[in-house]
PDB file of N, CA and C in Angstrom:
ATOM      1  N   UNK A   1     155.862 111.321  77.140  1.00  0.00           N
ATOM      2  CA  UNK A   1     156.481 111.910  78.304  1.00  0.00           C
ATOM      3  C   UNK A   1     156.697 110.835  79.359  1.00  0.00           C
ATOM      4  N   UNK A   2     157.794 111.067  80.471  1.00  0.00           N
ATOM      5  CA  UNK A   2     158.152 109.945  80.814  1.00  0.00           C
ATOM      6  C   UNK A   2     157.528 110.423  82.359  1.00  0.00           C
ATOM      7  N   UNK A   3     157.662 109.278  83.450  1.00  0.00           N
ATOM      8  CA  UNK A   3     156.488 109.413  84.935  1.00  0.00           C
ATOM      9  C   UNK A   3     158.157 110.045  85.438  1.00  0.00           C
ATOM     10  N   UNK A   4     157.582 111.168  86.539  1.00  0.00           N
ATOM     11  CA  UNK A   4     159.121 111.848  86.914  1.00  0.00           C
ATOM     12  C   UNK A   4     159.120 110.777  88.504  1.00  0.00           C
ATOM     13  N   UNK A   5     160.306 110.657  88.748  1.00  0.00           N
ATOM     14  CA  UNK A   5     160.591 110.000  90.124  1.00  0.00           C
ATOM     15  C   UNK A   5     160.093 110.734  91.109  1.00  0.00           C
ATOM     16  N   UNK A   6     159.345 110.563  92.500  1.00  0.00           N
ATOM     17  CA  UNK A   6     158.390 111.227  93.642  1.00  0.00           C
ATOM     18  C   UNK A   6     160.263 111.152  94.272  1.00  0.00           C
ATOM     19  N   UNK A   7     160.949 110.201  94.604  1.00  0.00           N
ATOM     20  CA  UNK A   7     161.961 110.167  95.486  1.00  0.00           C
ATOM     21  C   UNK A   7     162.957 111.228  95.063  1.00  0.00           C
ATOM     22  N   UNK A   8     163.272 110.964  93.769  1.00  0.00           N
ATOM     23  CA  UNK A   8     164.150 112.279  92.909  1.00  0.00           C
ATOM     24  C   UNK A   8     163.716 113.404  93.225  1.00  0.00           C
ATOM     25  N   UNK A   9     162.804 113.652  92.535  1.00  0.00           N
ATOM     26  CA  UNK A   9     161.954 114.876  92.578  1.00  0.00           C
ATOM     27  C   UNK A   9     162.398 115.893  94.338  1.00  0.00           C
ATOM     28  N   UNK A  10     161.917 114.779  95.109  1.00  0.00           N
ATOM     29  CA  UNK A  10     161.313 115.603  96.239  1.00  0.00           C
ATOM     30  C   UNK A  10     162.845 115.695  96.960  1.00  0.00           C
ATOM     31  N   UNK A  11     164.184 114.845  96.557  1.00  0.00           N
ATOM     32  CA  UNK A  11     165.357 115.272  97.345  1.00  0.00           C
ATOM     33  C   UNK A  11     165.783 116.496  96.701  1.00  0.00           C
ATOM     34  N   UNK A  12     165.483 116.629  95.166  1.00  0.00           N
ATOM     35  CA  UNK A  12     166.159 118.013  94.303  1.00  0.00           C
ATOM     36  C   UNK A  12     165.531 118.601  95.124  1.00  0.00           C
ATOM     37  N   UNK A  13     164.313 118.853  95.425  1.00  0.00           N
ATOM     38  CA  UNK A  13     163.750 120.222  95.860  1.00  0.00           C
ATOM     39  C   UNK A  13     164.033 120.581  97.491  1.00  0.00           C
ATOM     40  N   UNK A  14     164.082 119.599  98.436  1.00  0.00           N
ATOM     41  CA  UNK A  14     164.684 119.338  99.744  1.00  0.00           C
ATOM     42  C   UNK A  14     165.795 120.150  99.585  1.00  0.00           C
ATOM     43  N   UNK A  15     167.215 119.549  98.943  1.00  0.00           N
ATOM     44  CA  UNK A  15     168.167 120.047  98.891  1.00  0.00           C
ATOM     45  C   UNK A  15     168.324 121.133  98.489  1.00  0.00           C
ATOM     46  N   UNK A  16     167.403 121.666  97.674  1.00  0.00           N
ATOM     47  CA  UNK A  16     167.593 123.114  96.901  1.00  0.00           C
ATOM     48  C   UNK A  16     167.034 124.003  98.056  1.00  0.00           C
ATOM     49  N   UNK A  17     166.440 123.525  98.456  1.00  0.00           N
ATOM     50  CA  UNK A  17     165.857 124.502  99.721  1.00  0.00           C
ATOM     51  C   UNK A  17     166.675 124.834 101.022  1.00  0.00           C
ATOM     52  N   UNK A  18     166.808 123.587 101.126  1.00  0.00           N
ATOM     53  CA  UNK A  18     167.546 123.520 102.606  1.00  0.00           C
ATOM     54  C   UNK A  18     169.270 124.368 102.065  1.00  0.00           C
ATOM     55  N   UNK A  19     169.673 124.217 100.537  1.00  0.00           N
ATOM     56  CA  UNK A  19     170.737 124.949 100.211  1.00  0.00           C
ATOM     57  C   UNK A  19     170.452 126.857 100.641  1.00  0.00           C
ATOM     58  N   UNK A  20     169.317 127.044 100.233  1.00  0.00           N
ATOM     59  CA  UNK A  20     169.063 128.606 100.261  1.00  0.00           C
ATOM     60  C   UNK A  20     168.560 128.574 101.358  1.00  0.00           C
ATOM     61  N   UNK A  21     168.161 128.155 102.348  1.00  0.00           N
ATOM     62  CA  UNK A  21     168.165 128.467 104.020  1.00  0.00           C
ATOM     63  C   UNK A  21     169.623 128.528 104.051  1.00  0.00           C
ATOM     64  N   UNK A  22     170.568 127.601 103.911  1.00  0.00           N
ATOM     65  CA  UNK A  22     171.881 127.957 104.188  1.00  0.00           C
ATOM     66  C   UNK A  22     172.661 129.142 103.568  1.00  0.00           C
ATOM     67  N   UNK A  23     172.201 129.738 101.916  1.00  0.00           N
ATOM     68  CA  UNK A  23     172.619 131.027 101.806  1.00  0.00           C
ATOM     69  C   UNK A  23     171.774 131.924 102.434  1.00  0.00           C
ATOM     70  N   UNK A  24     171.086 132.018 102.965  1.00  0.00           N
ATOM     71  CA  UNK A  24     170.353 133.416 103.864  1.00  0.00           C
ATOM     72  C   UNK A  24     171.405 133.267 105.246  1.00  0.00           C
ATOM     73  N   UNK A  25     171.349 132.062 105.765  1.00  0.00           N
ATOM     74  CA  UNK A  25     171.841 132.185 107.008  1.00  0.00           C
ATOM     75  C   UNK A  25     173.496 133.012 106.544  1.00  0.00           C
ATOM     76  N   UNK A  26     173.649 132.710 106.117  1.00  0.00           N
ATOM     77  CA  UNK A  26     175.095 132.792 105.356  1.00  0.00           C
ATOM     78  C   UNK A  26     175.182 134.576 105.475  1.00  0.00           C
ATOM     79  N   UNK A  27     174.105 134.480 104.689  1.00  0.00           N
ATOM     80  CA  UNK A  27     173.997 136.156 104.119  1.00  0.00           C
ATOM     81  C   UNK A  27     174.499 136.741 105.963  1.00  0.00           C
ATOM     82  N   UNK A  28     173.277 136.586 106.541  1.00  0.00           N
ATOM     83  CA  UNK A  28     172.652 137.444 107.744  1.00  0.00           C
ATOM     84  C   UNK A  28     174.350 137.773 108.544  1.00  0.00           C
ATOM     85  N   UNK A  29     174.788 135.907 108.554  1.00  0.00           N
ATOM     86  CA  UNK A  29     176.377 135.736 109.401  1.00  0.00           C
ATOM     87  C   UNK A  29     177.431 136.926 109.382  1.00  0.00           C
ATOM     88  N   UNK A  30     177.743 137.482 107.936  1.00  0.00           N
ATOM     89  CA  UNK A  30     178.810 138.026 107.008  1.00  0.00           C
ATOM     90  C   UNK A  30     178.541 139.499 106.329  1.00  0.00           C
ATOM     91  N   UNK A  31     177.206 139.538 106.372  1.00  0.00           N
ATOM     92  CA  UNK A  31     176.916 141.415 106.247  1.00  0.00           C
ATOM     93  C   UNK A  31     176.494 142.113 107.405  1.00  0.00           C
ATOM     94  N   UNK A  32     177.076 143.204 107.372  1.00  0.00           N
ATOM     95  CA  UNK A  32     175.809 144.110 108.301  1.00  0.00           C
ATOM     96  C   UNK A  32     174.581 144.009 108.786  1.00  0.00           C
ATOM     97  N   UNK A  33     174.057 144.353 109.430  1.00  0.00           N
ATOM     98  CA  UNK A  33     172.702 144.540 109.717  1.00  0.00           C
ATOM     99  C   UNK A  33     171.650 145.102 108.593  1.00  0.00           C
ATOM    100  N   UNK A  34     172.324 146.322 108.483  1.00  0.00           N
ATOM    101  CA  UNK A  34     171.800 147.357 107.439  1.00  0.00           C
ATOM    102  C   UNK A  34     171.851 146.473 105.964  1.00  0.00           C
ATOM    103  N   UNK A  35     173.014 145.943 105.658  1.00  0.00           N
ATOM    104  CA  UNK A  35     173.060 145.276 103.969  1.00  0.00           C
ATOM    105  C   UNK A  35     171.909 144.295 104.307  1.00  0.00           C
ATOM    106  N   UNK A  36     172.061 143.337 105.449  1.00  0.00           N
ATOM    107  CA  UNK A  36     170.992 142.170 104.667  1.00  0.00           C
ATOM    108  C   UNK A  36     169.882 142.589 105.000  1.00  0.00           C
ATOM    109  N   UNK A  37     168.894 143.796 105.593  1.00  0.00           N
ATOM    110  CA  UNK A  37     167.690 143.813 105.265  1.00  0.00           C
ATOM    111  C   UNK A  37     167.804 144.342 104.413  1.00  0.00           C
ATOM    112  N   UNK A  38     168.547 145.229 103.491  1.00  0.00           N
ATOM    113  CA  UNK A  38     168.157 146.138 102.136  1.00  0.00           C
ATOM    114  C   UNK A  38     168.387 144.669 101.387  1.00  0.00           C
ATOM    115  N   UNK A  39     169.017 143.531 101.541  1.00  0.00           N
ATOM    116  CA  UNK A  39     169.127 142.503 100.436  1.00  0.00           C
ATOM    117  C   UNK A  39     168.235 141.597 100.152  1.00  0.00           C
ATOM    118  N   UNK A  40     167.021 141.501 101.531  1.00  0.00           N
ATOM    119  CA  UNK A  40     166.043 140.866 101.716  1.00  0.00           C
ATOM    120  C   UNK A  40     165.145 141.807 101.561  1.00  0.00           C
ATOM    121  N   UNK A  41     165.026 142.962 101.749  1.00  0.00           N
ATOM    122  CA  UNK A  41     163.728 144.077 100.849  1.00  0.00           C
ATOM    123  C   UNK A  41     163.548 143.619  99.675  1.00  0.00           C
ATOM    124  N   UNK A  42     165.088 143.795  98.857  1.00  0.00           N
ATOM    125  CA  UNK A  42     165.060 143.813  97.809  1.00  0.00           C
ATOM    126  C   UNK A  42     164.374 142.729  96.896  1.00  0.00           C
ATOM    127  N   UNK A  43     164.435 141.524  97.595  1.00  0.00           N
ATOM    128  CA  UNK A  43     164.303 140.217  96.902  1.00  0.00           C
ATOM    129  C   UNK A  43     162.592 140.071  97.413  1.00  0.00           C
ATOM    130  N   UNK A  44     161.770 140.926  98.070  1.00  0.00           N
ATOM    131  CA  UNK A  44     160.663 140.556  98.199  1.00  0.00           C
ATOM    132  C   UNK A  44     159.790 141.666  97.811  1.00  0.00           C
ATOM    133  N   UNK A  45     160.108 142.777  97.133  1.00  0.00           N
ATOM    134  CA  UNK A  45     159.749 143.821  96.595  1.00  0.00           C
ATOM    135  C   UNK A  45     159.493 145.023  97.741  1.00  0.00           C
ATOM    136  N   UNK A  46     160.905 144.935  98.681  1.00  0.00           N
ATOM    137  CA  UNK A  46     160.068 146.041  99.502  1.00  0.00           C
ATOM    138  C   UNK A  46     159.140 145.935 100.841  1.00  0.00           C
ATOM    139  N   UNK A  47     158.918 144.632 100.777  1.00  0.00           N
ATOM    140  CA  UNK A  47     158.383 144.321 102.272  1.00  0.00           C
ATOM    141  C   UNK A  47     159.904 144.951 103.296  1.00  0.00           C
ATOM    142  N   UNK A  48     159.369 144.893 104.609  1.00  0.00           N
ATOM    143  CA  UNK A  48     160.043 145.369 105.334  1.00  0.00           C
ATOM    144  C   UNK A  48     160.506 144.450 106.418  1.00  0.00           C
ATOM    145  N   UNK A  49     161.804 143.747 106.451  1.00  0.00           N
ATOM    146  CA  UNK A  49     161.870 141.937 107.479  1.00  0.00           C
ATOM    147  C   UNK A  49     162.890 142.667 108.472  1.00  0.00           C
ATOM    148  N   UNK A  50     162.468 143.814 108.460  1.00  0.00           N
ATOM    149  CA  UNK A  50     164.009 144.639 109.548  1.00  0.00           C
ATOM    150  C   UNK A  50     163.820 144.467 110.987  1.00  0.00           C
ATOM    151  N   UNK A  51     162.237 144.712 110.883  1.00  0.00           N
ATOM    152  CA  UNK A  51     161.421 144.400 112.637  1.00  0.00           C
ATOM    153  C   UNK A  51     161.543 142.853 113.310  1.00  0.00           C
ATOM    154  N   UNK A  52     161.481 142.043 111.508  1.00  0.00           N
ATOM    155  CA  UNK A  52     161.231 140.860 112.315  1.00  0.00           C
ATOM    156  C   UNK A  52     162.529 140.030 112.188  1.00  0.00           C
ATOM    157  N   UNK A  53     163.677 140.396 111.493  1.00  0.00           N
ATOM    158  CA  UNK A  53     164.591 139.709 111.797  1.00  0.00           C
ATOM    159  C   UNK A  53     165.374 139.251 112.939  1.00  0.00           C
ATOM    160  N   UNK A  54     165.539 138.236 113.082  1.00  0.00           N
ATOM    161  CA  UNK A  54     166.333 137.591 114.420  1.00  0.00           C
ATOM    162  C   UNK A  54     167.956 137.714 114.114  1.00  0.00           C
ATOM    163  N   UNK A  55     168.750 138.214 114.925  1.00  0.00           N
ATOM    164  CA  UNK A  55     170.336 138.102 114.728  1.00  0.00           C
ATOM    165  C   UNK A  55     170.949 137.062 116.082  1.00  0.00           C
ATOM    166  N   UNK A  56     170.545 137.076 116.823  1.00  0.00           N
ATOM    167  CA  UNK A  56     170.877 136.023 117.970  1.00  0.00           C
ATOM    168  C   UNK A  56     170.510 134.559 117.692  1.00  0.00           C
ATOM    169  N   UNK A  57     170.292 133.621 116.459  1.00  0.00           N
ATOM    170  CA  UNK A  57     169.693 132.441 116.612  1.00  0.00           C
ATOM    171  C   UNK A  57     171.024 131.582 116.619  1.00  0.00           C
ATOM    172  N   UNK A  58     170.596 131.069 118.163  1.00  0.00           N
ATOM    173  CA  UNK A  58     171.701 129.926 117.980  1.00  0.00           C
ATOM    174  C   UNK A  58     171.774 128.534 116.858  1.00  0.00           C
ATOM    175  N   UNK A  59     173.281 127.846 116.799  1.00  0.00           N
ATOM    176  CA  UNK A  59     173.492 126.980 115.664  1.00  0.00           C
ATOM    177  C   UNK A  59     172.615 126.197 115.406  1.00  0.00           C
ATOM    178  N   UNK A  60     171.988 125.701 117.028  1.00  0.00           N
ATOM    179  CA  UNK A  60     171.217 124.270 117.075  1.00  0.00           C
ATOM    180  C   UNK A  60     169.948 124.556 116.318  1.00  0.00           C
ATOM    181  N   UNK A  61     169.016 126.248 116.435  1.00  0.00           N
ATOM    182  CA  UNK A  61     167.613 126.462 115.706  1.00  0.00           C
ATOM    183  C   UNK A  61     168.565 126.440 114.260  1.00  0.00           C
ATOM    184  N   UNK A  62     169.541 126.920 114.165  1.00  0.00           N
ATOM    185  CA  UNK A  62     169.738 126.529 112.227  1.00  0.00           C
ATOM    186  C   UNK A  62     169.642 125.517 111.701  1.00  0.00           C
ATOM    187  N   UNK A  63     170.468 124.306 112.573  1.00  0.00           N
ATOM    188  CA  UNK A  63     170.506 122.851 111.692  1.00  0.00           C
ATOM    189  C   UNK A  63     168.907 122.531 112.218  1.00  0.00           C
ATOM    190  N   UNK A  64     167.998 122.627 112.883  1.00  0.00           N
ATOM    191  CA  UNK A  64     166.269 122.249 112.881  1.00  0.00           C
ATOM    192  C   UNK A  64     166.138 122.901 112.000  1.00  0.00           C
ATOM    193  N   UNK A  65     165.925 124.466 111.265  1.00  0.00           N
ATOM    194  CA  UNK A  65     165.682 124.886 110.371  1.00  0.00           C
ATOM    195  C   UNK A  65     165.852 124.492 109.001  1.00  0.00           C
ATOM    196  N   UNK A  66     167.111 124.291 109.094  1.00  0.00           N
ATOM    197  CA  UNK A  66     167.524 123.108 107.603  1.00  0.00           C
ATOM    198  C   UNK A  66     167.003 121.563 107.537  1.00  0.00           C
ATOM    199  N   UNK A  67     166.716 121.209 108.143  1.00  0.00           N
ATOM    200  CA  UNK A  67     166.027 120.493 108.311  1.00  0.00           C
ATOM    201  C   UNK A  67     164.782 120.209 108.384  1.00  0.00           C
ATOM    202  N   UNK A  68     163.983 121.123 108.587  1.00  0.00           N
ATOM    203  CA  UNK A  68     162.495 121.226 108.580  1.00  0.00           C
ATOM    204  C   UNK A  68     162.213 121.876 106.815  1.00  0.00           C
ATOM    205  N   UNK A  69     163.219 122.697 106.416  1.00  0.00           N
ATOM    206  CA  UNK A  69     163.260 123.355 105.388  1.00  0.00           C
ATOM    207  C   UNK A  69     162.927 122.139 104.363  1.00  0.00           C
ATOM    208  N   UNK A  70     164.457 121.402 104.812  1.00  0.00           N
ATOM    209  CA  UNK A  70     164.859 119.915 103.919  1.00  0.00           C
ATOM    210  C   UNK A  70     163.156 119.102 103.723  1.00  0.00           C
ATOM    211  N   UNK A  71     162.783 119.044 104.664  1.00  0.00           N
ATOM    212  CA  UNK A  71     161.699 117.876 104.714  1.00  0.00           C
ATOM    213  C   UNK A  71     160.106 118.702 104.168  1.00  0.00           C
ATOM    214  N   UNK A  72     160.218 119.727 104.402  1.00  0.00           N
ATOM    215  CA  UNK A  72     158.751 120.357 103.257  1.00  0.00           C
ATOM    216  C   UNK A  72     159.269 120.976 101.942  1.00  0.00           C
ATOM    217  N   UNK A  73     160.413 120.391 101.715  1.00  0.00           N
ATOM    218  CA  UNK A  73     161.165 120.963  99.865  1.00  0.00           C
ATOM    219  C   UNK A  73     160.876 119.759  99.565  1.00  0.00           C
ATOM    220  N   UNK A  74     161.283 118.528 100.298  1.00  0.00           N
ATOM    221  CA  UNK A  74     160.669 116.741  99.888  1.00  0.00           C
ATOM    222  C   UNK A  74     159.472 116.811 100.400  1.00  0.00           C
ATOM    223  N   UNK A  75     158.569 116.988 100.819  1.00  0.00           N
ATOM    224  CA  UNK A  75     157.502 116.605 100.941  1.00  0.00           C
ATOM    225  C   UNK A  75     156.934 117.448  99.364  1.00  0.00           C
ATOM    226  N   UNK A  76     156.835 119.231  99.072  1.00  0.00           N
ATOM    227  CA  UNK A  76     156.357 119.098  98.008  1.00  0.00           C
ATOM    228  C   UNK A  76     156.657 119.286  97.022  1.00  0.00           C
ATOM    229  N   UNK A  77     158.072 118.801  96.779  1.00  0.00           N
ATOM    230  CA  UNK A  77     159.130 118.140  95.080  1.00  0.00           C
ATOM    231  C   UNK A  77     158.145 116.395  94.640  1.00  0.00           C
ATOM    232  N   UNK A  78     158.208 116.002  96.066  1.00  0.00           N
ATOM    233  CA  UNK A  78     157.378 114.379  95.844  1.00  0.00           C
ATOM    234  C   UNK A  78     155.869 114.901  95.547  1.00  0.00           C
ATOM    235  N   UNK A  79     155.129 116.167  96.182  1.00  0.00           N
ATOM    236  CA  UNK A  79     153.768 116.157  95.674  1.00  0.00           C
ATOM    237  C   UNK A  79     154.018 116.361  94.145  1.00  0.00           C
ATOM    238  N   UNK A  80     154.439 117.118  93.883  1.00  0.00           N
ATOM    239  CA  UNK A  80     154.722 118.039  92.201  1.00  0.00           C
ATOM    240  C   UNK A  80     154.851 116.866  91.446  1.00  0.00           C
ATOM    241  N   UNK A  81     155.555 115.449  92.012  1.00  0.00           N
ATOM    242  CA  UNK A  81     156.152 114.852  91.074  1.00  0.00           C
ATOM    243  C   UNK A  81     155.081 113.884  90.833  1.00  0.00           C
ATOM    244  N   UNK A  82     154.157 113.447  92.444  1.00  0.00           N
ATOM    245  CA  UNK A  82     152.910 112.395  92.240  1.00  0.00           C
ATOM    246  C   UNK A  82     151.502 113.403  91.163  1.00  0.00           C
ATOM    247  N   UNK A  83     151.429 114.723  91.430  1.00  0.00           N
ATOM    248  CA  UNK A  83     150.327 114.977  90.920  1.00  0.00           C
ATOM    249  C   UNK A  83     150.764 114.947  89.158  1.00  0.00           C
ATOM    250  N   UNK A  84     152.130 115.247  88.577  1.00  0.00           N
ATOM    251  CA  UNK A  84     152.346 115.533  87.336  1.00  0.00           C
ATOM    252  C   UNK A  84     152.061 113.965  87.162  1.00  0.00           C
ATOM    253  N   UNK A  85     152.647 112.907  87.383  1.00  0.00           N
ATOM    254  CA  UNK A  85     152.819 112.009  87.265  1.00  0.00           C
ATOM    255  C   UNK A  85     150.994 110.996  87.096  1.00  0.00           C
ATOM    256  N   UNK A  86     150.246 111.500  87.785  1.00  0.00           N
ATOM    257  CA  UNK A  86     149.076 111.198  87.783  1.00  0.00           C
ATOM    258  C   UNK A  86     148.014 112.063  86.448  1.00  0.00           C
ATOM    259  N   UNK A  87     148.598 112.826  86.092  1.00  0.00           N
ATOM    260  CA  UNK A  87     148.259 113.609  85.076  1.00  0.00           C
ATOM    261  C   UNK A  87     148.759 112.988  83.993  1.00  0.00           C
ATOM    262  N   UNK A  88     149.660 112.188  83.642  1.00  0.00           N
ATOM    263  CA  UNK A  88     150.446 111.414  82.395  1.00  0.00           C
ATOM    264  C   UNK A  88     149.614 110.473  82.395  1.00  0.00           C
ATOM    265  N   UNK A  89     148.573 109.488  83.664  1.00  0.00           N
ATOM    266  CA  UNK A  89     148.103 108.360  83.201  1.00  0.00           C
ATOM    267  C   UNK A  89     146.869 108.764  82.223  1.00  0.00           C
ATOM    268  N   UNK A  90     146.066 109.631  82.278  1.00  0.00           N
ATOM    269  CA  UNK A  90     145.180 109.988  81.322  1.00  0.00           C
ATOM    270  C   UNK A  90     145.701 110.080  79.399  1.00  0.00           C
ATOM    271  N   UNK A  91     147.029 109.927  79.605  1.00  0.00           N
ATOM    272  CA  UNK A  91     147.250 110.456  78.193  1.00  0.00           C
ATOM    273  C   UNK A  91     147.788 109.100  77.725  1.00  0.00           C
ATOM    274  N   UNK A  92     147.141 109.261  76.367  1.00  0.00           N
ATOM    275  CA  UNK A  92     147.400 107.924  75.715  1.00  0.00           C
ATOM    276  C   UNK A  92     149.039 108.363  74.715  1.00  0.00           C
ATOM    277  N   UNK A  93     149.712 107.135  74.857  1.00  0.00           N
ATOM    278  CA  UNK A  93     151.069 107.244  74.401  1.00  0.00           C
ATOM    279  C   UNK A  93     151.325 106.941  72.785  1.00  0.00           C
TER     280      UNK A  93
END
């Protein structure tokens, strides 16, 4: 098995994240009120995010959000990738 890249690793997962902060925001922008909490029930089995959803967040808390998103999807894509990776040195090839 081969050592996975910490830098690779942790931008796939950054980007994949910070991508689905951008489809939620997306969602919230372009449906109803009513559709995106039944779409966000749905995806968490039923919890209820109706009380706590925000509809007023200005642009500037989105791009910090994607961004903070971005940087703990790389922070733990790079853990996933140092701890697997530290787990391969025990094994003889």
């Amino acid at each position: 098995m081969e050592a996975l890249s910490v830098r690779r690793l942790g931008f796939a997962l950054g980007t994949s994240s910070a991508l689905l902060y951008l489809g939620c925001a997306f969602i919230m922008m372009t449906v109803p009120h009513e559709a995106a909490v039944r779409f966000f029930n749905t995806i968490t089995h039923g919890v209820d995010w109706g009380p706590i959803m925000r509809w007023d967040m200005p642009w500037w808390e989105m791009v910090v959000g994607v961004l903070q998103v971005f940087i703990l999807g790389w922070l733990f894509g790079a853990l996933i990738a140092a701890l697997y990776n530290t787990g391969l040195r025990g094994r003889k090839p």
